[in-house]
N, C-alpha and C. Protein backbone atom coordinates (compact mmCIF):
# COMPACT_ATOMS: atom_id res chain seq x y z
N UNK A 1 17.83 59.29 148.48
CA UNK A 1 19.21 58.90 148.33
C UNK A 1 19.85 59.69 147.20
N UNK A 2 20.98 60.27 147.54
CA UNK A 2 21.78 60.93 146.79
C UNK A 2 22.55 59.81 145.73
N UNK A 3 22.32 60.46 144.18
CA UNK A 3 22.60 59.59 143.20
C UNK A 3 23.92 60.13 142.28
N UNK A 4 24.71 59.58 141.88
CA UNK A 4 25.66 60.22 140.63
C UNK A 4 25.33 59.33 139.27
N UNK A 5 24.72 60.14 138.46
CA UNK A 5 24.11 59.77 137.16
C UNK A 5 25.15 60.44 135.98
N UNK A 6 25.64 59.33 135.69
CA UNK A 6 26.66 59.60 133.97
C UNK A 6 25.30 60.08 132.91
N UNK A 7 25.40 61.19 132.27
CA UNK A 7 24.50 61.76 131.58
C UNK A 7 25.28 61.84 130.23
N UNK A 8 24.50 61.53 129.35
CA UNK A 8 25.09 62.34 127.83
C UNK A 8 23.93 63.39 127.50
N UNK A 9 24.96 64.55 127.08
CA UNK A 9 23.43 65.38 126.59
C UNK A 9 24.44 66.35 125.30
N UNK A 10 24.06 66.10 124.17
CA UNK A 10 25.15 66.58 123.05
C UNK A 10 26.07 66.44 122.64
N UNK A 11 26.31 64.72 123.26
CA UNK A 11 28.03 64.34 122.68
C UNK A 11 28.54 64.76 123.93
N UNK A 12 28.06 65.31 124.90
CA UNK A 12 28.99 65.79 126.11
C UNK A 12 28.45 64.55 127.17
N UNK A 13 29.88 64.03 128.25
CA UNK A 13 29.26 63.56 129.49
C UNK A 13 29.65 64.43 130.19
N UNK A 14 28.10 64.47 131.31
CA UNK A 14 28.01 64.95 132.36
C UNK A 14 27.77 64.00 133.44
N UNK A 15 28.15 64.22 134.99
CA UNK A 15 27.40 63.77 136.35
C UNK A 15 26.51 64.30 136.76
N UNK A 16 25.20 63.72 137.06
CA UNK A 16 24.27 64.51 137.57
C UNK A 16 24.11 63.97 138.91
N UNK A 17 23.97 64.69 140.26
CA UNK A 17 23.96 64.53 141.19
C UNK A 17 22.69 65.26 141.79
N UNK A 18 22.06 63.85 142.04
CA UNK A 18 20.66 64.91 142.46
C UNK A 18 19.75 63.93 143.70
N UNK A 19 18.85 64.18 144.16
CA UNK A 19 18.47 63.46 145.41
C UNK A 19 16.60 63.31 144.48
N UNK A 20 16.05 64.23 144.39
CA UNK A 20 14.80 63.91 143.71
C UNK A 20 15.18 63.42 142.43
N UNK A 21 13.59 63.06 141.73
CA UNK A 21 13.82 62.54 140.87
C UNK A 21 13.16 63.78 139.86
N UNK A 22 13.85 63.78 138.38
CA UNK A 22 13.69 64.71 137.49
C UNK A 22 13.20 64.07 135.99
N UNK A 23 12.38 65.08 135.22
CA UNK A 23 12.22 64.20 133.87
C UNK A 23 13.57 64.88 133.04
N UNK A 24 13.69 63.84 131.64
CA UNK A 24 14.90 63.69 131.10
C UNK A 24 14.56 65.33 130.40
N UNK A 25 13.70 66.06 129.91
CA UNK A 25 13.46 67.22 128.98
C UNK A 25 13.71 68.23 130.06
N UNK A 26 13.37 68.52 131.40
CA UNK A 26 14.18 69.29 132.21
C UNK A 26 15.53 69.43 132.35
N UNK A 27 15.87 67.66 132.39
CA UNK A 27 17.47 67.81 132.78
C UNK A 27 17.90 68.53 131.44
N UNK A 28 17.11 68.17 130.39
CA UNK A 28 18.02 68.57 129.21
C UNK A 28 18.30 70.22 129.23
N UNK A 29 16.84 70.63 129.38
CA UNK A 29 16.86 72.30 129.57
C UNK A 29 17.62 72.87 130.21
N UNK A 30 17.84 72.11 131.70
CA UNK A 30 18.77 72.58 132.59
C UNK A 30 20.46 72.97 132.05
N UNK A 31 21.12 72.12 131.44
CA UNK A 31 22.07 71.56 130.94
C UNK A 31 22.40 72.70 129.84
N UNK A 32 21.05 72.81 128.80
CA UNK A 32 21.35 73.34 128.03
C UNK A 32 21.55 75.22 128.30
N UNK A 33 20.71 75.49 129.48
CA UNK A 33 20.74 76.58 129.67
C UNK A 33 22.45 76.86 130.68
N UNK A 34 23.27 75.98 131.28
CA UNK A 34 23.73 75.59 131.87
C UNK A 34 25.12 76.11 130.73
N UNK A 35 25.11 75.64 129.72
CA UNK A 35 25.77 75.71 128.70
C UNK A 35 25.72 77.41 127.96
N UNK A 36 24.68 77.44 127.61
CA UNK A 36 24.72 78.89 127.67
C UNK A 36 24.98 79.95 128.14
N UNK A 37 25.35 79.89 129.72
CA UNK A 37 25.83 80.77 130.69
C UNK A 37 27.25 80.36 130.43
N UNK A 38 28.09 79.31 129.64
CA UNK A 38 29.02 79.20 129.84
C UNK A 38 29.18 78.54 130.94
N UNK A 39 29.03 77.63 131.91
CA UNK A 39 28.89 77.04 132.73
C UNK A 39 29.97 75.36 132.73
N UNK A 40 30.56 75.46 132.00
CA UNK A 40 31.67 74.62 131.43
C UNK A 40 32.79 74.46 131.14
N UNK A 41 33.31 76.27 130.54
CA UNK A 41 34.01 76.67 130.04
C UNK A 41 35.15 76.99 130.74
N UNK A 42 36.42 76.64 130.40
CA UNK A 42 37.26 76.40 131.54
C UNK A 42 37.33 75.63 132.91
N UNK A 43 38.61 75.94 133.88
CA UNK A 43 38.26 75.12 134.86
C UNK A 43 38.30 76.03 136.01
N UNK A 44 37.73 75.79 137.05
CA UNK A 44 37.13 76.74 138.60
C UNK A 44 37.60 75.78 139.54
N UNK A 45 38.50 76.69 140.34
CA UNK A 45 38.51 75.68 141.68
C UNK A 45 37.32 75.07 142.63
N UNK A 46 36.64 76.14 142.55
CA UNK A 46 35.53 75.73 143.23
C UNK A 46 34.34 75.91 142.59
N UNK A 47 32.68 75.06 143.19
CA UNK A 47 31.82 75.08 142.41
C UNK A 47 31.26 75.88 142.01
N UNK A 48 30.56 76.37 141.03
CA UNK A 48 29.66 78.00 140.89
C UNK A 48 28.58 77.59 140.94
N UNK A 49 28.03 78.25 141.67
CA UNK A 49 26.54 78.24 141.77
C UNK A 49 25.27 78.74 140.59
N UNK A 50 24.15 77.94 140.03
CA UNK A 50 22.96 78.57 138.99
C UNK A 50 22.01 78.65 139.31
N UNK A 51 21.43 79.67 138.95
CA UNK A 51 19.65 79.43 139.42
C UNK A 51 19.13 79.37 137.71
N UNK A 52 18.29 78.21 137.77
CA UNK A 52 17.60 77.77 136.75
C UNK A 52 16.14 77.33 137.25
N UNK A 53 15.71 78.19 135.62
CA UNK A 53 14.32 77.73 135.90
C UNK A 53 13.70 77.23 134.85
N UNK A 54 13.11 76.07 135.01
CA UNK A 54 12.57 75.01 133.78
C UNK A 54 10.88 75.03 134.55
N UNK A 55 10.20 75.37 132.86
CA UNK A 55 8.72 74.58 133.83
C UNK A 55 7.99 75.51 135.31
N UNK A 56 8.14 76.68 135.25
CA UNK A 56 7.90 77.15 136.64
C UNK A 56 8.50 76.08 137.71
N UNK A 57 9.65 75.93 137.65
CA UNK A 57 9.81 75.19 138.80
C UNK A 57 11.92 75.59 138.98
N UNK A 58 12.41 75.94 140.09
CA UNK A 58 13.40 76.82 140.43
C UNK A 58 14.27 75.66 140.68
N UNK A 59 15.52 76.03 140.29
CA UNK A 59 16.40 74.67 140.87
C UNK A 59 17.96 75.68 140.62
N UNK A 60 18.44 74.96 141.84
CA UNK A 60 19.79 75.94 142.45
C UNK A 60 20.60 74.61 141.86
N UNK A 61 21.81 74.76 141.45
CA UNK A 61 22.71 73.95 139.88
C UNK A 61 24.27 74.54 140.93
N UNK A 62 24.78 73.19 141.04
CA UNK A 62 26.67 73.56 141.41
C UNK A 62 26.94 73.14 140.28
N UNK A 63 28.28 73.76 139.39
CA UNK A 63 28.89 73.01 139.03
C UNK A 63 30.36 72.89 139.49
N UNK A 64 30.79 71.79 139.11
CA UNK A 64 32.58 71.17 139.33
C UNK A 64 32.92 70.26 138.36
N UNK A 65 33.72 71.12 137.42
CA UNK A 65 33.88 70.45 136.34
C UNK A 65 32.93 69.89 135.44
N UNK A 66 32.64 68.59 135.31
CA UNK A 66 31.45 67.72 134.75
C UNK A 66 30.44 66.96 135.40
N UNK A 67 30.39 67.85 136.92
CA UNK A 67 29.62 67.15 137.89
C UNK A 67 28.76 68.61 137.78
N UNK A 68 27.39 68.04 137.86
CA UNK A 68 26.39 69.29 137.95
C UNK A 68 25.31 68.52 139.03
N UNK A 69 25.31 69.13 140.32
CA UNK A 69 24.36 69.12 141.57
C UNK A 69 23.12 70.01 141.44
N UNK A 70 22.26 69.13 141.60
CA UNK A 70 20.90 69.90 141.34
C UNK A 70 19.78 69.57 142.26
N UNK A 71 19.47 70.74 142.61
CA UNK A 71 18.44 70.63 144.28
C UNK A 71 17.22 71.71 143.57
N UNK A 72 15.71 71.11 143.99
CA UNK A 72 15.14 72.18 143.69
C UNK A 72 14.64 73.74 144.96
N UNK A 73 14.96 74.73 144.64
CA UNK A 73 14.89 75.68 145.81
C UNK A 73 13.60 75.99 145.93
């Protein structure tokens, strides 16, 4: 089941929208690397797509606005 999870991660909220389940030090990595690409900054009509990788393990990242979708590829 597809979930929308209110996240804080640095004083920031985020939505996390995700169908598996994830540990909290990934999501954080994710997020944080997420942030580093600039992945926040401003606003996009439409979602942009990330490839992140935490942990040997690959995960394709939309974002929209403060909603971040996360599937692992």
């Amino acid at each position: 089941m597809i979930e929308k999870i209110p996240f804080l991660h640095r004083d920031k909220l985020y939505y996390i929208i995700i169908r598996e389940d994830i540990a909290f030090d990934a999501l954080h990595r994710i997020l944080d690397t997420l942030v580093e690409q600039g992945a926040f900054l401003g606003e996009c009509e439409d979602p942009v797509l990330y490839t992140v990788v935490s942990e040997e393990v690959r995960y394709t990242v939309g974002v929209d606005g403060i909603n971040v979708m996360i599937t692992c590829a």
